[in-house]
C-alpha atoms as a PDB file:
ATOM      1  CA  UNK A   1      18.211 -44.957  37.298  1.00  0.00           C
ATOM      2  CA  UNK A   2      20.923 -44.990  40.024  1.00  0.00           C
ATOM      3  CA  UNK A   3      24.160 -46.115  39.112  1.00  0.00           C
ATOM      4  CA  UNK A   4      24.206 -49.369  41.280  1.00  0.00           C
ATOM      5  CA  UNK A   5      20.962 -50.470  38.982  1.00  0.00           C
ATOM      6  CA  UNK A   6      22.715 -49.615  35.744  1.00  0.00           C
ATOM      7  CA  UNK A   7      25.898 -51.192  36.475  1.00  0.00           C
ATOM      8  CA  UNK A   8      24.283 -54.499  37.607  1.00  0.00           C
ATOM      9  CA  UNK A   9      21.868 -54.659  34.423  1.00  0.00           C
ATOM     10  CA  UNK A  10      25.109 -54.248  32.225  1.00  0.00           C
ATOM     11  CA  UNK A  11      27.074 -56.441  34.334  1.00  0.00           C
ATOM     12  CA  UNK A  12      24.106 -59.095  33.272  1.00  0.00           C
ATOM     13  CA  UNK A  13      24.704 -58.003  29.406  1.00  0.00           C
ATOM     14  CA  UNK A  14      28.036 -58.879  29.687  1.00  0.00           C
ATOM     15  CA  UNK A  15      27.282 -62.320  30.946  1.00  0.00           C
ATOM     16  CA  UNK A  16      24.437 -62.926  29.077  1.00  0.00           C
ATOM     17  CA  UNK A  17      26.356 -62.024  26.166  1.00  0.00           C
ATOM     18  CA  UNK A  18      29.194 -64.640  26.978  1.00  0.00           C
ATOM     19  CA  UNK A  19      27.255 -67.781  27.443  1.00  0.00           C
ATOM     20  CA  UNK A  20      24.474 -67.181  24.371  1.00  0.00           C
ATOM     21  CA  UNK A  21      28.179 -66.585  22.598  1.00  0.00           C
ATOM     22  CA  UNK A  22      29.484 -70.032  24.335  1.00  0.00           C
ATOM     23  CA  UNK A  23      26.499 -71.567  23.197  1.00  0.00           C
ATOM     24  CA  UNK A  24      26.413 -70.367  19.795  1.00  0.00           C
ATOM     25  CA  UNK A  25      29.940 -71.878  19.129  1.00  0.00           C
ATOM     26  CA  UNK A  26      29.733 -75.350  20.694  1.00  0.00           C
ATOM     27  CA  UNK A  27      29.746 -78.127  18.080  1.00  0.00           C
ATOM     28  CA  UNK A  28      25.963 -78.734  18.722  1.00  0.00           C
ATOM     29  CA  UNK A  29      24.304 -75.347  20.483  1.00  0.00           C
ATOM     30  CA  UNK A  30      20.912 -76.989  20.879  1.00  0.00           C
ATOM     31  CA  UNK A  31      22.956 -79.850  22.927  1.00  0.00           C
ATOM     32  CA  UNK A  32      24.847 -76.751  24.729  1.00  0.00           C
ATOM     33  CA  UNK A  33      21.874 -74.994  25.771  1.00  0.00           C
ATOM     34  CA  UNK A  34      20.111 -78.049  26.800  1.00  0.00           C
ATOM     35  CA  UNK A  35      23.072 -78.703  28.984  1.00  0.00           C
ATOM     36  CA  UNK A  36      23.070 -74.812  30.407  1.00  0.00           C
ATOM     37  CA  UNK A  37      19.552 -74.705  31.139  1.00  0.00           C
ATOM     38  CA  UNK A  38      19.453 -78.720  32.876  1.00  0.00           C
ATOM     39  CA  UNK A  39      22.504 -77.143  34.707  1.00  0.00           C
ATOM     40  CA  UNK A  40      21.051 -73.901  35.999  1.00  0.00           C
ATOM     41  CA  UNK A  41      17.679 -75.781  37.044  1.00  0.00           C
ATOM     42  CA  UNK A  42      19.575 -77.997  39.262  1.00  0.00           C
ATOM     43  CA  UNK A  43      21.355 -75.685  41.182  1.00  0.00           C
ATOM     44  CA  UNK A  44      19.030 -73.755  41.394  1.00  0.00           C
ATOM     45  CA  UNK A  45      17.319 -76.334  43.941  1.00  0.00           C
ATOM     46  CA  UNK A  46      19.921 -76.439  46.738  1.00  0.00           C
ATOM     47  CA  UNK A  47      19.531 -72.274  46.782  1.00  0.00           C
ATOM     48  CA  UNK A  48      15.834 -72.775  47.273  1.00  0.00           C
ATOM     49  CA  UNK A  49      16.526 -74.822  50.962  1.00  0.00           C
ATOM     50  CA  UNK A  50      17.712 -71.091  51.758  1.00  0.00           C
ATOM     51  CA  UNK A  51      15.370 -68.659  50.319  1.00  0.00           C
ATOM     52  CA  UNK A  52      12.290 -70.478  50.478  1.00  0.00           C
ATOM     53  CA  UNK A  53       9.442 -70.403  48.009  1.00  0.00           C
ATOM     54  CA  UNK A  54       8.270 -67.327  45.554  1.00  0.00           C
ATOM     55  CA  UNK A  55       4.660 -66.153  46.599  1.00  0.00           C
ATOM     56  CA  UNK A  56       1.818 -67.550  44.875  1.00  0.00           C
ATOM     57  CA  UNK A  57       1.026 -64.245  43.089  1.00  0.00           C
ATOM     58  CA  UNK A  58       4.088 -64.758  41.216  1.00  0.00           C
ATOM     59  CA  UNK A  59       2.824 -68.242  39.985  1.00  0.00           C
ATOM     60  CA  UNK A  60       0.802 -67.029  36.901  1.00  0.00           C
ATOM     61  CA  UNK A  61       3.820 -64.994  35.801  1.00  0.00           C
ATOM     62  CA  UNK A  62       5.939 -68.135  36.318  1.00  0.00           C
ATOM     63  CA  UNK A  63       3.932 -70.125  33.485  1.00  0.00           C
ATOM     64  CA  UNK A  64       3.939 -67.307  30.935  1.00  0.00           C
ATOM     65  CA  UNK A  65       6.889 -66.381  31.549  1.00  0.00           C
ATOM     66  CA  UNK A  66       8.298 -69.814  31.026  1.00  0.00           C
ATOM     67  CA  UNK A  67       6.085 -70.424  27.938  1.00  0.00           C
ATOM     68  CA  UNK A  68       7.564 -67.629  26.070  1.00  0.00           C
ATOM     69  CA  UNK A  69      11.170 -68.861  26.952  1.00  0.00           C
ATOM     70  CA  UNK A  70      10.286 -71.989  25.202  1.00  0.00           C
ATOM     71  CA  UNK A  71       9.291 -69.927  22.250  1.00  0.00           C
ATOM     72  CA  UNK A  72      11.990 -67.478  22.463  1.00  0.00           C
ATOM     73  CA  UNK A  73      14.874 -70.517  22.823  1.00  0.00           C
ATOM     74  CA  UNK A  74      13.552 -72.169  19.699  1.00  0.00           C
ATOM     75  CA  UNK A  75      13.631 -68.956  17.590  1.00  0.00           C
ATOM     76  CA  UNK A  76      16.832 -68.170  18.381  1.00  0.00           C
ATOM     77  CA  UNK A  77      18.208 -71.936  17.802  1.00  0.00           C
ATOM     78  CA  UNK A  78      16.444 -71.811  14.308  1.00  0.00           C
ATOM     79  CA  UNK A  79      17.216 -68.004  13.478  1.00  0.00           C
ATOM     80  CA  UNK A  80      21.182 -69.096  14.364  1.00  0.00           C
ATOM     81  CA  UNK A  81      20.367 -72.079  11.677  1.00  0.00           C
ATOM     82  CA  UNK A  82      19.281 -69.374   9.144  1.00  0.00           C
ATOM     83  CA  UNK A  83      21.539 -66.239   9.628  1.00  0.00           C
ATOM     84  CA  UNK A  84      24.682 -66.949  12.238  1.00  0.00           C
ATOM     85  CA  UNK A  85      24.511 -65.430  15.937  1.00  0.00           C
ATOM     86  CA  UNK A  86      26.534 -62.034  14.857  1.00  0.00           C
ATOM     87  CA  UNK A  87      22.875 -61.202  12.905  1.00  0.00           C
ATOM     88  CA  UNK A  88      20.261 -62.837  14.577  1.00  0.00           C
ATOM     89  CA  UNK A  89      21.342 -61.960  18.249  1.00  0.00           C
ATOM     90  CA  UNK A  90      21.554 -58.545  17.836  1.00  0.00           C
ATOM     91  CA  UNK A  91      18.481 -58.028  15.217  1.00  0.00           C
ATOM     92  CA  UNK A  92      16.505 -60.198  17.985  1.00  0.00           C
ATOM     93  CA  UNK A  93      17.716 -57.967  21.301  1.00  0.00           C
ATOM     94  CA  UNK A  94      17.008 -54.703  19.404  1.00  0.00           C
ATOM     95  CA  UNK A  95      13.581 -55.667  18.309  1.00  0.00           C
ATOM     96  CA  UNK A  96      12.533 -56.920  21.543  1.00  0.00           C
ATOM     97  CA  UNK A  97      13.170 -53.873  23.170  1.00  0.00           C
ATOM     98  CA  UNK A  98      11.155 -51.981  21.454  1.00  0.00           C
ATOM     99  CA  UNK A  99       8.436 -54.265  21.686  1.00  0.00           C
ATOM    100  CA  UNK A 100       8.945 -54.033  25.542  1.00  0.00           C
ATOM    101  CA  UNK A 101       7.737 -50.445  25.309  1.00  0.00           C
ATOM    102  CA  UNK A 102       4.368 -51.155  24.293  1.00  0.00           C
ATOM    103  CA  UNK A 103       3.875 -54.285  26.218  1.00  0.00           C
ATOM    104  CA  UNK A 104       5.118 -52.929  29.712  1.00  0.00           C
ATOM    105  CA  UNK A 105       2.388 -50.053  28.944  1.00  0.00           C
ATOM    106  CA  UNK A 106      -0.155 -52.373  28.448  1.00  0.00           C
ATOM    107  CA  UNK A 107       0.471 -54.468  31.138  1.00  0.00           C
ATOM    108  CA  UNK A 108       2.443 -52.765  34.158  1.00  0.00           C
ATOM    109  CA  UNK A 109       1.415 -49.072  33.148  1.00  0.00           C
ATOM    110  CA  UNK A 110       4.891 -47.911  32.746  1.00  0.00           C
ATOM    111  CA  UNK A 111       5.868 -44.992  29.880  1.00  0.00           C
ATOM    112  CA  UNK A 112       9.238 -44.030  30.485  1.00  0.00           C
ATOM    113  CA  UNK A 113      10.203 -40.338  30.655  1.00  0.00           C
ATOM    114  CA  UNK A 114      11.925 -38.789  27.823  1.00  0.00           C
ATOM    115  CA  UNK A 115      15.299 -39.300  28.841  1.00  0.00           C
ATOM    116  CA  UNK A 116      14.988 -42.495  29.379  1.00  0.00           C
ATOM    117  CA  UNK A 117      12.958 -43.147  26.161  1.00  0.00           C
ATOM    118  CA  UNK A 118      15.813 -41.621  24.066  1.00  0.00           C
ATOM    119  CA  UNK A 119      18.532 -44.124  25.825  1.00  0.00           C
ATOM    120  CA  UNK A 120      16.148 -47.085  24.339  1.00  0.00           C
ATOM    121  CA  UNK A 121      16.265 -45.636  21.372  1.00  0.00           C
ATOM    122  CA  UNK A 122      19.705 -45.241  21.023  1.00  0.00           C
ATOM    123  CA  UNK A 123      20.755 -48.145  22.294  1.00  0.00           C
ATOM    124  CA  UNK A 124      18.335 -50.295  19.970  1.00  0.00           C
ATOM    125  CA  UNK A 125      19.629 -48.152  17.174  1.00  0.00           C
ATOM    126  CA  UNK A 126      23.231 -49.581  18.307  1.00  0.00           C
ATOM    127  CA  UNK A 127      22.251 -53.178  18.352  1.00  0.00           C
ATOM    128  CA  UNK A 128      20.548 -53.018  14.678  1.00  0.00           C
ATOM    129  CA  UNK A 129      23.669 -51.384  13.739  1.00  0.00           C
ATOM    130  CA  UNK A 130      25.663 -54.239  14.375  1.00  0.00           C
ATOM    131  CA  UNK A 131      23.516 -56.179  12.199  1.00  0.00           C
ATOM    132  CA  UNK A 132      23.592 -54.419   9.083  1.00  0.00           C
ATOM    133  CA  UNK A 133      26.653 -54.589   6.806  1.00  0.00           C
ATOM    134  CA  UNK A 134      28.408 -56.306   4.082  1.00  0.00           C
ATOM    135  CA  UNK A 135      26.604 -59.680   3.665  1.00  0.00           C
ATOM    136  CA  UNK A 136      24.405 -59.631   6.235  1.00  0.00           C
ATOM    137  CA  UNK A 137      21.296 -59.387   4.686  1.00  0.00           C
ATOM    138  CA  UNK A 138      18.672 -61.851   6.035  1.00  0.00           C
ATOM    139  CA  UNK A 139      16.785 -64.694   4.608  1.00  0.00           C
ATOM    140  CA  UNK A 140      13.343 -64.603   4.768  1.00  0.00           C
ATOM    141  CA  UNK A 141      13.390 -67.633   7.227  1.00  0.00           C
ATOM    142  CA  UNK A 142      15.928 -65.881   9.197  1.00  0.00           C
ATOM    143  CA  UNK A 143      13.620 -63.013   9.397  1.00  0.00           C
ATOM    144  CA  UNK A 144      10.637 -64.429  10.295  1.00  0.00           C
ATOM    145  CA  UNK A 145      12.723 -66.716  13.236  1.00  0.00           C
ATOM    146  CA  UNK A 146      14.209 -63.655  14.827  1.00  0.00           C
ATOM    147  CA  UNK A 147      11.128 -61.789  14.771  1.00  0.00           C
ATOM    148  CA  UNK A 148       9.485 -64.524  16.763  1.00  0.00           C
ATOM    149  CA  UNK A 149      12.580 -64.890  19.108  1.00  0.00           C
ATOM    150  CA  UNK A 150      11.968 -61.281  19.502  1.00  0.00           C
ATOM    151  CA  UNK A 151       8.412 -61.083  20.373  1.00  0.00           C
ATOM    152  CA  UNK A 152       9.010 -64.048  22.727  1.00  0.00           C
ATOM    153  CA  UNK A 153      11.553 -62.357  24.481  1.00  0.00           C
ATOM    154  CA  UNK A 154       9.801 -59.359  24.937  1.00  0.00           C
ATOM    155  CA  UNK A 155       6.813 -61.018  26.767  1.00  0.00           C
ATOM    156  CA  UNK A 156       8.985 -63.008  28.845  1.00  0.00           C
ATOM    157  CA  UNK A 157      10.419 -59.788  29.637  1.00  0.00           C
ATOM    158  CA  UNK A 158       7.274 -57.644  31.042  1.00  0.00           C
ATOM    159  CA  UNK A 159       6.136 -61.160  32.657  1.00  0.00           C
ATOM    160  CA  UNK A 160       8.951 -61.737  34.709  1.00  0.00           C
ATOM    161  CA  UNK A 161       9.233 -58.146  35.349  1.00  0.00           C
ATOM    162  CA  UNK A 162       5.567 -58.549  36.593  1.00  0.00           C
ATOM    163  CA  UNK A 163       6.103 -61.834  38.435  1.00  0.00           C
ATOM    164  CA  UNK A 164       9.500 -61.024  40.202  1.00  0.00           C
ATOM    165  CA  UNK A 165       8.011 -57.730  41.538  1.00  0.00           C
ATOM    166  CA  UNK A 166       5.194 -60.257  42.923  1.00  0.00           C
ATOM    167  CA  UNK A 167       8.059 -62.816  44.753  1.00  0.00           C
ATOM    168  CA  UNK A 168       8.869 -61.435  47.787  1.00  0.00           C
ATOM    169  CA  UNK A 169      12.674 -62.898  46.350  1.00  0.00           C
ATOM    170  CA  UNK A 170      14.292 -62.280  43.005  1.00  0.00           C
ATOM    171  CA  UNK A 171      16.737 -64.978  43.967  1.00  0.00           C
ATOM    172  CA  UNK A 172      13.924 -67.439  44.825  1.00  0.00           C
ATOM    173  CA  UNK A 173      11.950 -66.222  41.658  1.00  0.00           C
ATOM    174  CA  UNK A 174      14.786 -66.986  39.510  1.00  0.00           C
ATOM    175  CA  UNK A 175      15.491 -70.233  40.897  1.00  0.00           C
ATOM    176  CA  UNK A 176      12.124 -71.955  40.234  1.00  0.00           C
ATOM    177  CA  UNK A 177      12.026 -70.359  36.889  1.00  0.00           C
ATOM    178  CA  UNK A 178      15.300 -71.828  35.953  1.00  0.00           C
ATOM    179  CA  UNK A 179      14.055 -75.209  37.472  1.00  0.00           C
ATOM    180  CA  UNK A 180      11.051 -74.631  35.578  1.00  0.00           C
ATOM    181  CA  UNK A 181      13.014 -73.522  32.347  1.00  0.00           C
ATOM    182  CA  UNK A 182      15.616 -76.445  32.760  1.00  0.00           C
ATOM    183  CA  UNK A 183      12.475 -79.086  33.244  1.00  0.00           C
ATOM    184  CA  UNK A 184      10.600 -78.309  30.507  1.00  0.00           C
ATOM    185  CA  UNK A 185      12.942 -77.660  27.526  1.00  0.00           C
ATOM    186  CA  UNK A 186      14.946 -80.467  28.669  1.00  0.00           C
ATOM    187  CA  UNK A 187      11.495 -83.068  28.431  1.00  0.00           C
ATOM    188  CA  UNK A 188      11.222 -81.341  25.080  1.00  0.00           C
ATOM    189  CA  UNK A 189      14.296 -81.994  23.777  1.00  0.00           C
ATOM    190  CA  UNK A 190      14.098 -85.779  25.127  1.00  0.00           C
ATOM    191  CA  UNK A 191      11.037 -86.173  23.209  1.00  0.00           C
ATOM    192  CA  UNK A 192      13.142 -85.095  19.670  1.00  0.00           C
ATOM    193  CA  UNK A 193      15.437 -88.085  20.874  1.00  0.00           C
ATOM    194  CA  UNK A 194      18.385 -86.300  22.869  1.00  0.00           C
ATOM    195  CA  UNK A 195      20.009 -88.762  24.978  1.00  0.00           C
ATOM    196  CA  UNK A 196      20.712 -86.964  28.423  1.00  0.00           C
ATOM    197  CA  UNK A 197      24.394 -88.314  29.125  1.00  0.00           C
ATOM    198  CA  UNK A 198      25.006 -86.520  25.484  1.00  0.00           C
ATOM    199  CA  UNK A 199      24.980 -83.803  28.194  1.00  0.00           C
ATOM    200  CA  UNK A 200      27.863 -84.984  29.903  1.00  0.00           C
ATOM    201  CA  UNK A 201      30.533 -84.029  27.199  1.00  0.00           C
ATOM    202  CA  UNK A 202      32.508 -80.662  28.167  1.00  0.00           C
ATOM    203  CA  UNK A 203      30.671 -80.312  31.683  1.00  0.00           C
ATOM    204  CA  UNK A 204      33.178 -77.632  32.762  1.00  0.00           C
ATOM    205  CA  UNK A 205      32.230 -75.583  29.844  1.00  0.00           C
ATOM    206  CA  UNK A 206      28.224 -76.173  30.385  1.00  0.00           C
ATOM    207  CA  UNK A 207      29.074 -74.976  34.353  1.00  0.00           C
ATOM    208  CA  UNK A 208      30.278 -72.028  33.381  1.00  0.00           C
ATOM    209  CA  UNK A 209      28.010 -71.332  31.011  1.00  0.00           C
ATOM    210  CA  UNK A 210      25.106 -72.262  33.687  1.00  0.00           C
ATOM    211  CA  UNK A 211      26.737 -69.681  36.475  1.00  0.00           C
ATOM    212  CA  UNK A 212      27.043 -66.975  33.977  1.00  0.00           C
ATOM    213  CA  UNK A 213      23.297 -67.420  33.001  1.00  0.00           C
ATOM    214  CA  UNK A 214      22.370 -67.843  36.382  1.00  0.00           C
ATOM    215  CA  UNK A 215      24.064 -64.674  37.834  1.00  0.00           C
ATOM    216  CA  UNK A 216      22.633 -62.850  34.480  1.00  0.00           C
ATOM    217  CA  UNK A 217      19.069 -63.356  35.443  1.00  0.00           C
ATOM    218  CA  UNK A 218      19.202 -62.976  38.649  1.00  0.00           C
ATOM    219  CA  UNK A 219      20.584 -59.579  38.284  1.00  0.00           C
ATOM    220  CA  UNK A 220      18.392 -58.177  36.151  1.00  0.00           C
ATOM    221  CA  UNK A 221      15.090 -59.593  38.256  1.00  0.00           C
ATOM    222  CA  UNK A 222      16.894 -57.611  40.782  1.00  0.00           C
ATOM    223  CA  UNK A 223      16.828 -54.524  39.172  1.00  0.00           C
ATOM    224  CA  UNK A 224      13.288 -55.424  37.624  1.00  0.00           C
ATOM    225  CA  UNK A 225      12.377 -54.715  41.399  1.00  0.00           C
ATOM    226  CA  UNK A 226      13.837 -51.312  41.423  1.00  0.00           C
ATOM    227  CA  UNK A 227      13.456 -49.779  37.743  1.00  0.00           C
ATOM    228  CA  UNK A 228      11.226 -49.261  35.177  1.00  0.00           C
ATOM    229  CA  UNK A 229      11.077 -52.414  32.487  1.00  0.00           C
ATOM    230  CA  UNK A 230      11.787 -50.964  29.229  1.00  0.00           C
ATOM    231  CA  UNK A 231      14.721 -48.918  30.438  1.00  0.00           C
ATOM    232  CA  UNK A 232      16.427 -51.645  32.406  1.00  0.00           C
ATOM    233  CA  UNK A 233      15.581 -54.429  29.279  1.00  0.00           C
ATOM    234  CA  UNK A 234      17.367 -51.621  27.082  1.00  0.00           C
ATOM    235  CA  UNK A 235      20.496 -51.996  29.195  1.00  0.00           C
ATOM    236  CA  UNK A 236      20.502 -55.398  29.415  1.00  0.00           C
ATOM    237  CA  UNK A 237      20.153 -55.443  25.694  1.00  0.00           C
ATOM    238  CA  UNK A 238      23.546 -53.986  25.031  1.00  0.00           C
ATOM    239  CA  UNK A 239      24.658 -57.878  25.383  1.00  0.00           C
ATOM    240  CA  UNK A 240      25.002 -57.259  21.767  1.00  0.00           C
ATOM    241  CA  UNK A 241      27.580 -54.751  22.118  1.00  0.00           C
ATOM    242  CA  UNK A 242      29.527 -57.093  24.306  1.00  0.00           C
ATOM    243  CA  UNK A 243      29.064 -60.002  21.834  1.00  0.00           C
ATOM    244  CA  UNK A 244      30.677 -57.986  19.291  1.00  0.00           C
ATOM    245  CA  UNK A 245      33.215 -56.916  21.250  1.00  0.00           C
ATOM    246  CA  UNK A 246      34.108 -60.495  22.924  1.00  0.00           C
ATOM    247  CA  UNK A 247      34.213 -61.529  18.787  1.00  0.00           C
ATOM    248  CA  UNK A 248      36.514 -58.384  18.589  1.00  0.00           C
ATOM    249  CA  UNK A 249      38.785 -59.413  21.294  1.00  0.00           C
ATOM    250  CA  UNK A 250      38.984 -62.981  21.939  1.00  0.00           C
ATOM    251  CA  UNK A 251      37.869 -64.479  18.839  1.00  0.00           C
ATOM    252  CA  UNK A 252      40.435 -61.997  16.878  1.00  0.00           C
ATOM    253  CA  UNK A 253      37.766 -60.382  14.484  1.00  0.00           C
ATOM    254  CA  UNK A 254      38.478 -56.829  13.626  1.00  0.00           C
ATOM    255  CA  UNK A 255      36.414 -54.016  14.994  1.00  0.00           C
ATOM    256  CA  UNK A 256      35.452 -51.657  12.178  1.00  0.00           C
ATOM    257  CA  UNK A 257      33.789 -48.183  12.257  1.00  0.00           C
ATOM    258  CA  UNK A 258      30.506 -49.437  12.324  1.00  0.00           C
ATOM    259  CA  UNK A 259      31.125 -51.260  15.105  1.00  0.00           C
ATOM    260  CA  UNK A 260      32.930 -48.313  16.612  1.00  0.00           C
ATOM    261  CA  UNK A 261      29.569 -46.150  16.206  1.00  0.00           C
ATOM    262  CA  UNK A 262      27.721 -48.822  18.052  1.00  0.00           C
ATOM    263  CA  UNK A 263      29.750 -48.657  20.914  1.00  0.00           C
ATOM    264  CA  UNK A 264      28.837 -45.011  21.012  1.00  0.00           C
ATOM    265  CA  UNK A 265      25.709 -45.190  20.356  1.00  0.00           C
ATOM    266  CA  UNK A 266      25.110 -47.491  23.287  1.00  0.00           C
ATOM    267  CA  UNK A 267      27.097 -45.213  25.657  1.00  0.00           C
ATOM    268  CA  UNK A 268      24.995 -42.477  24.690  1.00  0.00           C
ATOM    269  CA  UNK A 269      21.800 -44.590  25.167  1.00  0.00           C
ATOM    270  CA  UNK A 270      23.586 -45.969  28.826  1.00  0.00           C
ATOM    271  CA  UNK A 271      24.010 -42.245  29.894  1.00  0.00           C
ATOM    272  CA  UNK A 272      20.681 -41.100  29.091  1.00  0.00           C
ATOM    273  CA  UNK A 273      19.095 -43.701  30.998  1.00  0.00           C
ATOM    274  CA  UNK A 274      21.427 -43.056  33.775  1.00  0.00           C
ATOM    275  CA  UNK A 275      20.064 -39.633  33.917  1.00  0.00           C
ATOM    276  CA  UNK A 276      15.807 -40.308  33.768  1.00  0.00           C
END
């Protein structure tokens, strides 16, 4: 992968990484991530009056893909429930990226080369890493929550991978997805009885949080155009890294050597990729 590609699918780790973080440590994170994806689906309609529509061959990819979001959001607000986000966010982002593998074979054709197939490897071996410990065994609930978060992510994954490809415009692709994305969960959520100007409490917060998911996606349908899937989803999936260390160094939790040999791993697994 070129270096541009690599450095723009972990720039969307990072930020991916901050605002599932933000969301996870809000008072009420199903409120929080109502808020973000509301947010992100209304500015994503002023951006539209410049790019203009997705093609209609990305439409199909559109609905699945924002099916399995629904599915994948819900997992991840009940695995968080079950098992805190410093288990379930990294056991979910390692597992789906392995599940990527077979499912962008299946459906786009794509094996990656050796190299690159040892950098997913590695890195997923440094995101389950990070959830294995002292105390950090998980429930059976837990498990079974995360596992569906992870297969949910996965096929949201290899469909949006299809459907951006299919756009014409990853900016206008991820636009109507997050409209889409924003629409739908929020209709959900008012149907459980959320009151939307709940939403209004700690708006700068819930912008941030909605530019820093925004710019996330939008980078990585980007380099969905450009790369293979699995390698690319692998890179992204080092959010789990930067979770841990945005814990490490802003939340004051010490860094230990198993977090140490995580980081590693992951460079390893970045490098390698860089080189297929």
């Amino acid at each position: 992968m070129d270096s541009l590609l690599v450095a723009a699918a972990l720039l969307s780790a990072a930020l991916h990484a901050s605002w599932n973080a933000a969301v996870k440590a809000s008072a009420q994170p199903t409120q929080a991530m109502t808020g973000q994806m509301l947010l992100s689906a209304l500015l994503s309609l002023p951006v539209l009056l410049f790019t203009g529509l997705p093609a209609a061959a990305a439409v199909p990819w559109m609905l699945l893909s924002t099916t399995m979001n629904m599915g994948a959001v819900t997992s991840l607000l009940r695995a968080y429930e079950h098992a805190g986000f410093g288990v379930a966010y990294p056991m979910a982002r390692a597992s789906s990226v392995l599940l990527v593998l077979p499912l962008a074979a299946a459906v786009a054709g794509e094996w990656p080369h050796a190299p690159a197939l040892v950098g997913v490897a590695l890195v997923s071996a440094a995101v389950l890493l990070l959830a294995r410990g002292p105390k950090r065994a998980l429930s059976r609930p837990a498990l079974g929550w995360t596992a569906a978060g992870a297969a949910f992510t996965a096929c949201y994954v290899v469909f949006d991978a299809q459907g951006v490809r299919r756009s014409g415009s990853p900016l206008a692709y991820g636009c109507v997805l997050a409209f889409f994305n924003g629409l739908v969960w929020t209709a959900l959520q008012r149907r459980r009885g959320l009151q939307l100007r709940s939403l209004l409490t700690g708006w700068p917060r819930t912008l941030a949080m909605s530019l820093a998911a925004m710019l996330s996606y939008w980078l990585i349908l980007w380099v969905w155009t450009r790369a293979p899937i699995a390698p690319a989803a692998a890179l992204r999936d080092t959010s789990a890294i930067f979770a841990t260390l945005i814990a490490a160094t802003l939340l004051k939790e010490r860094i230990d050597a198993r977090v140490i040999a995580a980081v590693l791993l992951a460079t390893a697994g970045t490098v390698a990729i860089r080189l297929a």
